[in-house]
N, C-alpha and C. Protein backbone atom coordinates (compact mmCIF):
# COMPACT_ATOMS: atom_id res chain seq x y z
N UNK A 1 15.90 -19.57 -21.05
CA UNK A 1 14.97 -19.54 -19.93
C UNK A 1 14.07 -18.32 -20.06
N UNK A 2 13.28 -18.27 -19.68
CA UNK A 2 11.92 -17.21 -19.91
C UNK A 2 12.40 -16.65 -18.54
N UNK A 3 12.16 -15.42 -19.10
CA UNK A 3 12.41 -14.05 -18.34
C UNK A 3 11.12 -13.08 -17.79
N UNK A 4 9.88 -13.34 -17.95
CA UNK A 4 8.79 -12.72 -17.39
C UNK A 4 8.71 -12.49 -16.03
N UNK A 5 9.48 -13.49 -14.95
CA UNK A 5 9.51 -13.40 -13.63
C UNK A 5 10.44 -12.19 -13.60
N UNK A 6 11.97 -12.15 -13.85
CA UNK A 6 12.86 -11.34 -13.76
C UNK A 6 12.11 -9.63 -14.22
N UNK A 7 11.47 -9.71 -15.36
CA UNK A 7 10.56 -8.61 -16.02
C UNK A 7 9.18 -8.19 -15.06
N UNK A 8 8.84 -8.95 -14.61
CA UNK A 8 7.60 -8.76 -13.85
C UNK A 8 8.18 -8.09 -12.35
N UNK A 9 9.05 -8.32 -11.60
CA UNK A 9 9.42 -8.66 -10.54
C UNK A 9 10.47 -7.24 -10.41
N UNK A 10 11.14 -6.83 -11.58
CA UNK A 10 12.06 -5.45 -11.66
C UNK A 10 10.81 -4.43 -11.61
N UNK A 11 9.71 -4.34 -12.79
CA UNK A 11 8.72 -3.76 -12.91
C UNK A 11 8.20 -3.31 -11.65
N UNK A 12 7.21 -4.14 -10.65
CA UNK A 12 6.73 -4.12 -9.96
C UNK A 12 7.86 -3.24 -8.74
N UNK A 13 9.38 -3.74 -8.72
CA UNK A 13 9.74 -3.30 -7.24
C UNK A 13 10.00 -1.96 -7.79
N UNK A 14 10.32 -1.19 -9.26
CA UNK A 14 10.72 0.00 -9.27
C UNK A 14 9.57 0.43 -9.42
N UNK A 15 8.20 0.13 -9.78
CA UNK A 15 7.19 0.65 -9.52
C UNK A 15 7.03 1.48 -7.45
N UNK A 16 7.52 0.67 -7.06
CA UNK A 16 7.16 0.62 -5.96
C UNK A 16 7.83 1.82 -5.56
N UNK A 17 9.34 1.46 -5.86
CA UNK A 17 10.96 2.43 -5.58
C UNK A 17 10.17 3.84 -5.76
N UNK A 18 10.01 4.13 -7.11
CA UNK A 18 9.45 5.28 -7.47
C UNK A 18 8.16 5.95 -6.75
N UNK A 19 7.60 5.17 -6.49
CA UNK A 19 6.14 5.62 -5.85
C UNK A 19 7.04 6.13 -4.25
N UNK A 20 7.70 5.39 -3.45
CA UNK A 20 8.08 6.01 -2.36
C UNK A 20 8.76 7.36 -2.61
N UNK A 21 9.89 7.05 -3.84
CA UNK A 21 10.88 8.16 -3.90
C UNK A 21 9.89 9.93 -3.87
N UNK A 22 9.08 9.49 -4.78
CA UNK A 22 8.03 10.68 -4.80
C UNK A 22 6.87 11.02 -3.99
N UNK A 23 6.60 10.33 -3.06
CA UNK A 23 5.81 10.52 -2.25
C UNK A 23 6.80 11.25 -0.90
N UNK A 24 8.12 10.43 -0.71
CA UNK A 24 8.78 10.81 0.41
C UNK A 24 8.91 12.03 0.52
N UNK A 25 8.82 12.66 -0.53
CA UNK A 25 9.19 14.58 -0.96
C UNK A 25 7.94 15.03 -0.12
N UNK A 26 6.92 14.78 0.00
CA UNK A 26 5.81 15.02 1.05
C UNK A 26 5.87 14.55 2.10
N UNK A 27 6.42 13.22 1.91
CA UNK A 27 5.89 12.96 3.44
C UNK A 27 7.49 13.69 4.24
N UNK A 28 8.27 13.87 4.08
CA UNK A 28 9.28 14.31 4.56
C UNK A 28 8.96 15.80 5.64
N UNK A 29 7.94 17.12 4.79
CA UNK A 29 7.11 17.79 5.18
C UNK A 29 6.54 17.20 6.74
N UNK A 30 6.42 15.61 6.89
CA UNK A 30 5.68 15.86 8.22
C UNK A 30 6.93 15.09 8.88
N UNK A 31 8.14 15.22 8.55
CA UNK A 31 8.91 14.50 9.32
C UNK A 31 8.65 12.65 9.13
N UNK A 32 8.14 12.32 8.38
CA UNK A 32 8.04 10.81 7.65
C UNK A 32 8.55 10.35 6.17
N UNK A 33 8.62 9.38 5.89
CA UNK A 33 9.27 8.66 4.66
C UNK A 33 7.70 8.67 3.88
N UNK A 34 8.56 7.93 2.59
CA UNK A 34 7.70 7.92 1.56
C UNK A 34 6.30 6.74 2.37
N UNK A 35 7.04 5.41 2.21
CA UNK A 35 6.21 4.55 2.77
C UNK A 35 5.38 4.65 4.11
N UNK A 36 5.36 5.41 4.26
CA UNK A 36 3.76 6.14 5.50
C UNK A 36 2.71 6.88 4.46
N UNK A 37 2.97 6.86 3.03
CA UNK A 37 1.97 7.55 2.69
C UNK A 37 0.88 6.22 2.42
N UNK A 38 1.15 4.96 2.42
CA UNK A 38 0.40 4.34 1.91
C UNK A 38 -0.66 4.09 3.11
N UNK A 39 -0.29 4.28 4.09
CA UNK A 39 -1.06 4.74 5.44
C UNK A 39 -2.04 5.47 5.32
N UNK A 40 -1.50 6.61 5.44
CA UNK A 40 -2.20 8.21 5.12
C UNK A 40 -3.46 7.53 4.20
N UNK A 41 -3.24 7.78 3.12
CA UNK A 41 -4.16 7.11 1.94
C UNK A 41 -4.99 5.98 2.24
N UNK A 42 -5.07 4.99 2.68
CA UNK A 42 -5.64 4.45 3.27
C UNK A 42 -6.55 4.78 4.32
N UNK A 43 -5.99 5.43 5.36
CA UNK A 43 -7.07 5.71 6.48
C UNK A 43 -7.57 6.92 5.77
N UNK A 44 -7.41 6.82 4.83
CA UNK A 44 -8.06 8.68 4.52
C UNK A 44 -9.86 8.00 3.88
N UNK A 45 -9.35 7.01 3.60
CA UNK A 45 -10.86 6.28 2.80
C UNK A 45 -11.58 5.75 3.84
N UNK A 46 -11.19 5.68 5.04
CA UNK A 46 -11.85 4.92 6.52
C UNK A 46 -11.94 6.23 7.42
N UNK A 47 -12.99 7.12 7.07
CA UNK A 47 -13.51 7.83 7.94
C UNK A 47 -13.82 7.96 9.55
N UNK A 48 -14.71 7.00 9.68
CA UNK A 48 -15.10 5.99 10.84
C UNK A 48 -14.06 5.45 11.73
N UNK A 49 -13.10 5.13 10.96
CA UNK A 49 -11.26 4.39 11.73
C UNK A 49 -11.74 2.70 11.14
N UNK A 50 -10.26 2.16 11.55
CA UNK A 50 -10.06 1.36 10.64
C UNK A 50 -9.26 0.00 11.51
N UNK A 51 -9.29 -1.31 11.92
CA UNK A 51 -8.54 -1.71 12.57
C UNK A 51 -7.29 -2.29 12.36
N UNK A 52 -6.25 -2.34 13.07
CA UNK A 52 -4.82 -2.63 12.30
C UNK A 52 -5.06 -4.52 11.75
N UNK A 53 -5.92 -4.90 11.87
CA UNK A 53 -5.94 -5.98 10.91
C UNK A 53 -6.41 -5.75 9.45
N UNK A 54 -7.39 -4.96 9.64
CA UNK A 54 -8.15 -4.64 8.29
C UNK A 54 -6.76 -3.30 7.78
N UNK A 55 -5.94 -2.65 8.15
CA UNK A 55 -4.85 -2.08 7.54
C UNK A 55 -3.91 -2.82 7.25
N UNK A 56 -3.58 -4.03 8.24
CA UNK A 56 -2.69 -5.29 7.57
C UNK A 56 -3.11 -5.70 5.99
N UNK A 57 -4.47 -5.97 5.98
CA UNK A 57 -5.34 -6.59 5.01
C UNK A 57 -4.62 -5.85 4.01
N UNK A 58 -5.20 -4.58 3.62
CA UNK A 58 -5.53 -3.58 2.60
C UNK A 58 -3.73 -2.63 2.47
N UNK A 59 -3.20 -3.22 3.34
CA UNK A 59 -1.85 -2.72 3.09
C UNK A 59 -0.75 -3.56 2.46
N UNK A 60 -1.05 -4.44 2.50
CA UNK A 60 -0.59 -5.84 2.47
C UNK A 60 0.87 -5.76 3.60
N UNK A 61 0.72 -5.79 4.79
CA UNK A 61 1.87 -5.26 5.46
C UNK A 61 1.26 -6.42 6.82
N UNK A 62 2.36 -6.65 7.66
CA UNK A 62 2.39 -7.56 8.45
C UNK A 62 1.90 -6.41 10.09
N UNK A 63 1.60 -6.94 10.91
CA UNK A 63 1.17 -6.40 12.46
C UNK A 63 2.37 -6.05 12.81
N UNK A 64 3.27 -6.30 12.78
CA UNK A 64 4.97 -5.35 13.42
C UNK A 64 4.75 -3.80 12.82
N UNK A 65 4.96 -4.38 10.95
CA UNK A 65 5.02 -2.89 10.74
C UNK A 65 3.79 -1.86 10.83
N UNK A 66 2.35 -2.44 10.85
CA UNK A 66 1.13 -1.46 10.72
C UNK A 66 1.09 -0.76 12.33
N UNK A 67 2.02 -1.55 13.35
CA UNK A 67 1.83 -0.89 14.71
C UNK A 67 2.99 -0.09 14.63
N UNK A 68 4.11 -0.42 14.16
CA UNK A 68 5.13 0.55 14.12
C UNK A 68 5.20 1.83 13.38
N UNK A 69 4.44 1.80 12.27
CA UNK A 69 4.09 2.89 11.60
C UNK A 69 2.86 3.64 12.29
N UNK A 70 2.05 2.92 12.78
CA UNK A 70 1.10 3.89 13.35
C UNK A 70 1.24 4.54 15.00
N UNK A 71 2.20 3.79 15.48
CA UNK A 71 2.97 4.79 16.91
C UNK A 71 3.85 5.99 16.21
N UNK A 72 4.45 5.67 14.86
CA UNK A 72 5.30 6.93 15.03
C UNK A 72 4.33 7.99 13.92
N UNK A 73 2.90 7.57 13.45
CA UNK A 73 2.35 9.09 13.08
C UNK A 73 1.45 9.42 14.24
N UNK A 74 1.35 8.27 14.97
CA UNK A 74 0.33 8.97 16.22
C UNK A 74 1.57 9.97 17.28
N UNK A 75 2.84 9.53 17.10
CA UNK A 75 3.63 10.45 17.83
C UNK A 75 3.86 11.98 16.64
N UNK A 76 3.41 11.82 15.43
CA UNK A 76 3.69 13.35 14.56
C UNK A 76 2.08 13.61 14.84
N UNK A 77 1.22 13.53 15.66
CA UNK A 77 -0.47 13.74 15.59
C UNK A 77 -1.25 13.56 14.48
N UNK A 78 -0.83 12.87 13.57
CA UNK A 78 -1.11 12.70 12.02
C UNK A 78 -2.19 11.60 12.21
N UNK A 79 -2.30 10.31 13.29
CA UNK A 79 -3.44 9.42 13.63
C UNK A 79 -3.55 9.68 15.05
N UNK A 80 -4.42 9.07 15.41
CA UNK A 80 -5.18 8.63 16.68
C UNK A 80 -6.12 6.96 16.62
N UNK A 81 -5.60 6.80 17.89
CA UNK A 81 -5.94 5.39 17.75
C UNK A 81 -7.58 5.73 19.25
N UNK A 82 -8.57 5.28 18.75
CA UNK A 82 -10.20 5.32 19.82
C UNK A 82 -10.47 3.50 19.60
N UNK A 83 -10.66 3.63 21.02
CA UNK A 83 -10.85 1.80 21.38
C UNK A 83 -10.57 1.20 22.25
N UNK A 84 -10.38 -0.12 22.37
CA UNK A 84 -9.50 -0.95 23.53
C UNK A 84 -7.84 -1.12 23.30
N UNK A 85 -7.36 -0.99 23.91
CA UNK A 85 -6.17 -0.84 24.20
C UNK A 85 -5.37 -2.29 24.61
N UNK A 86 -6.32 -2.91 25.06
CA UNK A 86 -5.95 -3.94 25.67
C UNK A 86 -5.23 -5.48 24.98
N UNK A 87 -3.23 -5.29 25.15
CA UNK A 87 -2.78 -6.00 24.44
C UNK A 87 -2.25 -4.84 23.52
N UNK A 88 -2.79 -3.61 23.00
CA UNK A 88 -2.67 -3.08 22.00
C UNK A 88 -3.70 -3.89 21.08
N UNK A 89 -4.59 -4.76 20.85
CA UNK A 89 -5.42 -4.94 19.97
C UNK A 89 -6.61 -4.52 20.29
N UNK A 90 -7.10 -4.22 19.55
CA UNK A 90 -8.78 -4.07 19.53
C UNK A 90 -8.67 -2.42 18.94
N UNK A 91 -9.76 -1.87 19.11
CA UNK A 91 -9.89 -0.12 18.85
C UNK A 91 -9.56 0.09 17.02
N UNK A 92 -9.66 1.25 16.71
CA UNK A 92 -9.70 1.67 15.76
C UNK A 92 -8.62 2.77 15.07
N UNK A 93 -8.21 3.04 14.12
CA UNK A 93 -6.81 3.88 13.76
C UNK A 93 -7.62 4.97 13.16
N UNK A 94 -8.05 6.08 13.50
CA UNK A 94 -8.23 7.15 12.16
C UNK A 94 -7.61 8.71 12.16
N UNK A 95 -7.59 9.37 11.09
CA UNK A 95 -6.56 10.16 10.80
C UNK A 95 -7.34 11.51 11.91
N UNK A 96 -6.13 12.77 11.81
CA UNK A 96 -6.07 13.26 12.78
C UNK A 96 -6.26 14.81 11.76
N UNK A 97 -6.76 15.99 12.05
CA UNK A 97 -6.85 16.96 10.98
C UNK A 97 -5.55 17.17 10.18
N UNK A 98 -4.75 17.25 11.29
CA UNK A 98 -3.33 17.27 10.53
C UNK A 98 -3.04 16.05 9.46
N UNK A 99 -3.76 14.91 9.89
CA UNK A 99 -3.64 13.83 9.22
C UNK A 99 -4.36 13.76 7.90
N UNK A 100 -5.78 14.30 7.82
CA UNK A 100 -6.46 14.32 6.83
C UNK A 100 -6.03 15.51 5.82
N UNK A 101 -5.01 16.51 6.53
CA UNK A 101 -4.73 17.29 5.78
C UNK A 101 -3.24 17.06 4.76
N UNK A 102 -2.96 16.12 5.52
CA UNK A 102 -1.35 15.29 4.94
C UNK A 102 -1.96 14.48 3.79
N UNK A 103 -2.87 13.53 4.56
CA UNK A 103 -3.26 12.72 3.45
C UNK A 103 -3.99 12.92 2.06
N UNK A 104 -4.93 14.48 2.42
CA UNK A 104 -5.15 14.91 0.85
C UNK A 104 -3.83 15.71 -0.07
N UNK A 105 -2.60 16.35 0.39
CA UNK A 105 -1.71 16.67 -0.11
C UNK A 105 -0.79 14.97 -0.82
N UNK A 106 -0.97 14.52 -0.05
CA UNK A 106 -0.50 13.12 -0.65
C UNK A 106 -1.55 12.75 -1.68
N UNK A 107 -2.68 12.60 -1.63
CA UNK A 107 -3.32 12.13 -3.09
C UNK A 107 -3.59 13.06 -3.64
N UNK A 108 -2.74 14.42 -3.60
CA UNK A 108 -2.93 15.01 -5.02
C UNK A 108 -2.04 14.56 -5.80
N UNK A 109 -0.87 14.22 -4.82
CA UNK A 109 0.43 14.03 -5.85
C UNK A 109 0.31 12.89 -6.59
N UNK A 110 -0.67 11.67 -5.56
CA UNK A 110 -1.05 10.32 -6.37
C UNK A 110 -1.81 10.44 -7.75
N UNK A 111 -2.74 11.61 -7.36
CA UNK A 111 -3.35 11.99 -8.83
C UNK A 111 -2.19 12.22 -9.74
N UNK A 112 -1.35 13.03 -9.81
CA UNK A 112 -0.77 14.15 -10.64
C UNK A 112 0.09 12.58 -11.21
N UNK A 113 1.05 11.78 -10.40
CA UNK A 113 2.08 10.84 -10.73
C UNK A 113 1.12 9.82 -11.40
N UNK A 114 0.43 9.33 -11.46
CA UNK A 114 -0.73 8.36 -12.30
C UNK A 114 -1.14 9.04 -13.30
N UNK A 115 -1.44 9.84 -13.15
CA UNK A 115 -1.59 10.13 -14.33
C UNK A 115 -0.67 10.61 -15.46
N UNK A 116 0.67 11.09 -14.88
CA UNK A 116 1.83 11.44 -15.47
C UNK A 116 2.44 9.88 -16.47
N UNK A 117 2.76 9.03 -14.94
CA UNK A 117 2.81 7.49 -15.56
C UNK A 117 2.40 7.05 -16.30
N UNK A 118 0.88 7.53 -16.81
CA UNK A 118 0.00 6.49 -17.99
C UNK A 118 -0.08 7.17 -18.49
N UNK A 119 0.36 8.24 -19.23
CA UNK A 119 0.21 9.03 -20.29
C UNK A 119 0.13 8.64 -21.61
N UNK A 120 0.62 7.70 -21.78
CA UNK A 120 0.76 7.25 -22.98
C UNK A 120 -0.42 6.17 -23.06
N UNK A 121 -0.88 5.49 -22.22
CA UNK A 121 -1.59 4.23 -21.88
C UNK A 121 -3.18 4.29 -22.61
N UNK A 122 -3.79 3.42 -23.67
CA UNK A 122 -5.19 4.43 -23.64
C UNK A 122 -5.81 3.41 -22.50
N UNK A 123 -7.07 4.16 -22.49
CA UNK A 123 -8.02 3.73 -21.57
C UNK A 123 -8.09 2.14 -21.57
N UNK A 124 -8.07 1.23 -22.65
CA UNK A 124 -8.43 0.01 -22.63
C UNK A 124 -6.98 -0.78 -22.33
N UNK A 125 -5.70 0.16 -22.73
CA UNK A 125 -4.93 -0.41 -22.24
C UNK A 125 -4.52 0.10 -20.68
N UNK A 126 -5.23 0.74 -20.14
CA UNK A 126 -5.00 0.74 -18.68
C UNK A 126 -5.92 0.15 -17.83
N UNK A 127 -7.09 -0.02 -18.30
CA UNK A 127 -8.21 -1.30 -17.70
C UNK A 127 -7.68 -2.69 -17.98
N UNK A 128 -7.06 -2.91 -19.15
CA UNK A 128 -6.25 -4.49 -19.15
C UNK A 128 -4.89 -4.71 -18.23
N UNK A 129 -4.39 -3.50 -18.14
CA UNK A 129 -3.42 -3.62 -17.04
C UNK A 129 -3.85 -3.60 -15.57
N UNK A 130 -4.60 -3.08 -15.34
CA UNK A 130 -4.85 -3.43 -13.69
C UNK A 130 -5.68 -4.65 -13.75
N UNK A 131 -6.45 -4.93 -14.59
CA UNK A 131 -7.38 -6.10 -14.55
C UNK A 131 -6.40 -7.42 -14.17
N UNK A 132 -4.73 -7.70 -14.95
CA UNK A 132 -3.93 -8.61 -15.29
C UNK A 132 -3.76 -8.22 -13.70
N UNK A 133 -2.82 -6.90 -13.58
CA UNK A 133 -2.47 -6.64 -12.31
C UNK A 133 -3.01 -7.49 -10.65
N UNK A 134 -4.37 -6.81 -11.02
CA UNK A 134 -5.47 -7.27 -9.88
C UNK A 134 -5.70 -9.00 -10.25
N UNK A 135 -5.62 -9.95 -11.03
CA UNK A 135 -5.48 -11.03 -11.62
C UNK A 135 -4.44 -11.89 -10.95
N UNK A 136 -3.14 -11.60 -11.51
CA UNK A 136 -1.75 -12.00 -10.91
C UNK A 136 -1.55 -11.76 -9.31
N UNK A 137 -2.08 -11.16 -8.56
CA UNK A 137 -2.13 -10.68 -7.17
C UNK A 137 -2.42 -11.96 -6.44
N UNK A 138 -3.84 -11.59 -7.31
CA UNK A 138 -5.12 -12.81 -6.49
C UNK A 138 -4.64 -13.92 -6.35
N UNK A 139 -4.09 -14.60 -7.70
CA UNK A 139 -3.37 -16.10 -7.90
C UNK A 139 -1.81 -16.05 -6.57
N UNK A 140 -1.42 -14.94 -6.57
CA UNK A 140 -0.04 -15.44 -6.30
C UNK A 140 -0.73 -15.49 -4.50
N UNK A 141 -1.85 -14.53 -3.63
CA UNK A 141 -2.17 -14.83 -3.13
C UNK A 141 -2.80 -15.99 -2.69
N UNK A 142 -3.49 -16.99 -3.45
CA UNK A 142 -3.69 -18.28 -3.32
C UNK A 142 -2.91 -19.03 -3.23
N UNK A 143 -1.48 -18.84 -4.09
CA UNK A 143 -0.21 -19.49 -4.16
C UNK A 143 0.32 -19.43 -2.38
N UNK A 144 0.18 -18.18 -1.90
CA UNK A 144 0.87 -18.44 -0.77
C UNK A 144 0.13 -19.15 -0.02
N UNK A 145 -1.32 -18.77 -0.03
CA UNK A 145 -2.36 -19.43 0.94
C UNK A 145 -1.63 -21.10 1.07
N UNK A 146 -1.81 -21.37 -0.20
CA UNK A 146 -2.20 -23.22 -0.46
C UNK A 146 -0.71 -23.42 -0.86
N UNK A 147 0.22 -22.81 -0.91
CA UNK A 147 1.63 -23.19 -1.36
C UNK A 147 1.58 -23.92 -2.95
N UNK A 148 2.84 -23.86 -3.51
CA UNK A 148 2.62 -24.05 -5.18
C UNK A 148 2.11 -25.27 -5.30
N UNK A 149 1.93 -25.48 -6.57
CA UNK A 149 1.37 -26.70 -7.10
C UNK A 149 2.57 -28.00 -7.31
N UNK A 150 1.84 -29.20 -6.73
CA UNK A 150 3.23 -30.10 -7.33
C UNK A 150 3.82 -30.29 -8.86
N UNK A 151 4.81 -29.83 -8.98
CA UNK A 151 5.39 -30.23 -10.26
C UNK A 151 6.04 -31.21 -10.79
N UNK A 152 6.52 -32.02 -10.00
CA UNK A 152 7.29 -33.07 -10.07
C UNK A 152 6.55 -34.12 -11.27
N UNK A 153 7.87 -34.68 -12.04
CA UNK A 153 7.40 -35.53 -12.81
C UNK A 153 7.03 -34.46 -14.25
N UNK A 154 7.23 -33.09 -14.25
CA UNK A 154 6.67 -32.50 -15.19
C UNK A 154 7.70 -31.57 -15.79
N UNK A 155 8.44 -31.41 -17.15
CA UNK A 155 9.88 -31.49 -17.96
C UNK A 155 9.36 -29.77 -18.51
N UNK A 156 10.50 -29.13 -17.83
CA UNK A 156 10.10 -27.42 -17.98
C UNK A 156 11.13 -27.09 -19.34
């Protein structure tokens, strides 16, 4: 049996493992886990503020967790939420000085660990990897959209 799923699928979650494990070493500093940095980083590129759908979007994270994560940095003053309130939807999320100051200590370290990671990688082989990367995303996103393709009738 072909093993690329099992290979793809270890890859990707210790990609992930690792990215928290090393980020958490900062975010710990504000009293948060690793996985709030992908927050931070994010609203750090949305000046203006940002709405928890369009952070659902770009986080790939569901409305439970983008509100649950953003009550407990708006309770460390790290965001502020300006807007309608009403329901809790509407209004805008953007970072807080303390916040913008978290969030550039966090992408230094994103610099320093990317680039540590691809050290070995040359340039064309790190443009073919995110290209595949950004590639495989898109599809598996359509996959969920439209659900898989029928296979039936077809000898694997």
């Amino acid at each position: 049996m072909d093993d690329r799923f099992e290979r793809f699928t270890f890859s990707i979650f210790e990609i992930e493992k690792c990215w928290h494990k090393l980020t958490g070493d900062e975010m710990a500093a504000y009293g948060l886990r690793g996985p709030h940095s992908l927050y931070l980083v994010t609203l750090a590129k949305y000046e203006e503020g940002i709405s928890a759908s369009r952070l659902c979007e770009l986080c790939g994270k569901d409305k439970a967790d983008v509100s649950r994560m953003m009550a407990i940095m708006i309770k460390k003053n790290l965001v502020v939420k300006e807007g309608s309130y009403r329901n809790n939807y509407g209004g805008v999320y953007k970072l807080t000085a303390a916040g913008r100051e978290a969030a550039e200590n966090v992408q230094q370290k994103v610099l320093v660990a990317v680039d540590a990671a691809s050290k070995n990688l040359s340039d064309e082989s790190r443009k073919t990897m995110y290209d595949a990367l950004n590639l495989i995303s898109g599809n598996l996103k359509i996959l969920v959209r439209d659900g898989l393709p029928d296979t039936s009738g077809t000898v694997s």
